[in-house]
Protein backbone atom coordinates (compact mmCIF):
# COMPACT_ATOMS: atom_id res chain seq x y z
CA UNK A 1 117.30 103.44 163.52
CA UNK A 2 117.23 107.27 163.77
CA UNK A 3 115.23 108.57 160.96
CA UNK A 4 117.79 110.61 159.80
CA UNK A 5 119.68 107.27 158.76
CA UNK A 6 117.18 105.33 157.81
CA UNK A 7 116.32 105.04 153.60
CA UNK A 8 112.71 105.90 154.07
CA UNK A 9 113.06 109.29 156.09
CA UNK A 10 110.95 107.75 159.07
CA UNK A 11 112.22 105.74 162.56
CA UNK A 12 112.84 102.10 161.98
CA UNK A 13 111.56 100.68 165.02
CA UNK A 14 111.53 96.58 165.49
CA UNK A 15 110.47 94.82 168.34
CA UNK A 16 111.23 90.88 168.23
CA UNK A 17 109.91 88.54 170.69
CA UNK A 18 110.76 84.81 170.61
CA UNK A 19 109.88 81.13 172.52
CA UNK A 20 113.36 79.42 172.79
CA UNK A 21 111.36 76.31 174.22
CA UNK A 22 110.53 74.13 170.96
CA UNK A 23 108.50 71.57 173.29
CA UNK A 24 105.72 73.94 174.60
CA UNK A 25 104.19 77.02 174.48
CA UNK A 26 105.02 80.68 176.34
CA UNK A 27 103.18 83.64 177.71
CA UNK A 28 103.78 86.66 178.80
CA UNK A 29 103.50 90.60 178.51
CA UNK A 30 105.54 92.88 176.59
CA UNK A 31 106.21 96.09 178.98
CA UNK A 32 106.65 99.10 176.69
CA UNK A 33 108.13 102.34 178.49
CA UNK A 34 105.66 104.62 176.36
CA UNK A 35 104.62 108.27 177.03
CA UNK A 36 100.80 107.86 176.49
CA UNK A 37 99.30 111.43 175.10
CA UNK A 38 96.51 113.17 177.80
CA UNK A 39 96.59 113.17 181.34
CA UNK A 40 97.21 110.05 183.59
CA UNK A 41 93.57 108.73 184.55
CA UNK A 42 92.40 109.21 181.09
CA UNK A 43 93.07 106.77 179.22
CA UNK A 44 96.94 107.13 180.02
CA UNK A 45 99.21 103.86 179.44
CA UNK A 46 96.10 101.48 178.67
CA UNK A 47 95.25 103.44 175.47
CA UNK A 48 96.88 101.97 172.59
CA UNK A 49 99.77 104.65 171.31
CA UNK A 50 101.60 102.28 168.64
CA UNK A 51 100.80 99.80 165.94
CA UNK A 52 102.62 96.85 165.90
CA UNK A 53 102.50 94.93 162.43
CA UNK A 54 104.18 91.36 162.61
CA UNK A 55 106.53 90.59 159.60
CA UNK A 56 105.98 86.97 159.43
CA UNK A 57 102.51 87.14 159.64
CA UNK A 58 101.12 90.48 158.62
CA UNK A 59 98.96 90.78 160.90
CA UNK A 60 98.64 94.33 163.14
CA UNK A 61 97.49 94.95 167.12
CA UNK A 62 97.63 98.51 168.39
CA UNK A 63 99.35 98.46 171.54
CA UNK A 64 100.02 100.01 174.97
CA UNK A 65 102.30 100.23 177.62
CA UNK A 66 101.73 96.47 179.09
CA UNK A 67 100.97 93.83 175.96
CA UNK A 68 99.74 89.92 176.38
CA UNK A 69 101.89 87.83 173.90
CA UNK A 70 101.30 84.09 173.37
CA UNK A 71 103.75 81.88 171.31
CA UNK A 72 103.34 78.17 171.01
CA UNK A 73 105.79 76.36 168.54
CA UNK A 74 102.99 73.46 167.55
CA UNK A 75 101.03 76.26 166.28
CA UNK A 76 103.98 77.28 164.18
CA UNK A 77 104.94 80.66 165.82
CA UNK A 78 107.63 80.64 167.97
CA UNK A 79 108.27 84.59 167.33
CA UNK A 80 107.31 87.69 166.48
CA UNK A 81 108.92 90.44 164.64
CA UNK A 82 106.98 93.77 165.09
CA UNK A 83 107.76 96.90 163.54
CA UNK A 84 106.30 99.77 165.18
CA UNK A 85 104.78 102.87 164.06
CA UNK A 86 103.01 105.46 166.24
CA UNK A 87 99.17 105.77 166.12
């Protein structure tokens, strides 16, 4: 949501990712099309740019452009629901 509409005056971003398999667990990485601060070769898209705090857990991972993401429904998460907030 643009910050202009959104009730705390700041961009609502959420990010979900889920496992739709409920007999084993998933991997994978989370691409993120971010513009990474400082010249390419410095740190560029491997430097974490955004904190990601998951709502059903609490629990926060600073982030860059390519993210490993692990769900496994026997361990009781079968999603995440980030919001995300610049560093």
């Amino acid at each position: 949501m643009d910050a202009f509409h959104s009730p705390t005056g700041r961009d609502d971003v959420v990010l979900t990712v889920v496992n739709l398999d409920p007999h084993g667990a998933r991997a994978g990485e989370v691409y993120l099309n971010l513009e990474a601060p400082g010249p390419a070769g410095l740190g560029g898209r491997s430097r974490p740019v955004v904190r990601v705090t998951d709502a059903l857990t609490g629990d926060s991972y600073e982030w860059s452009g390519q993210n490993y993401v692990r769900l496994d429904p026997f361990a009781g998460q079968v999603a995440h629901v980030f919001s995300v907030e610049p560093l």
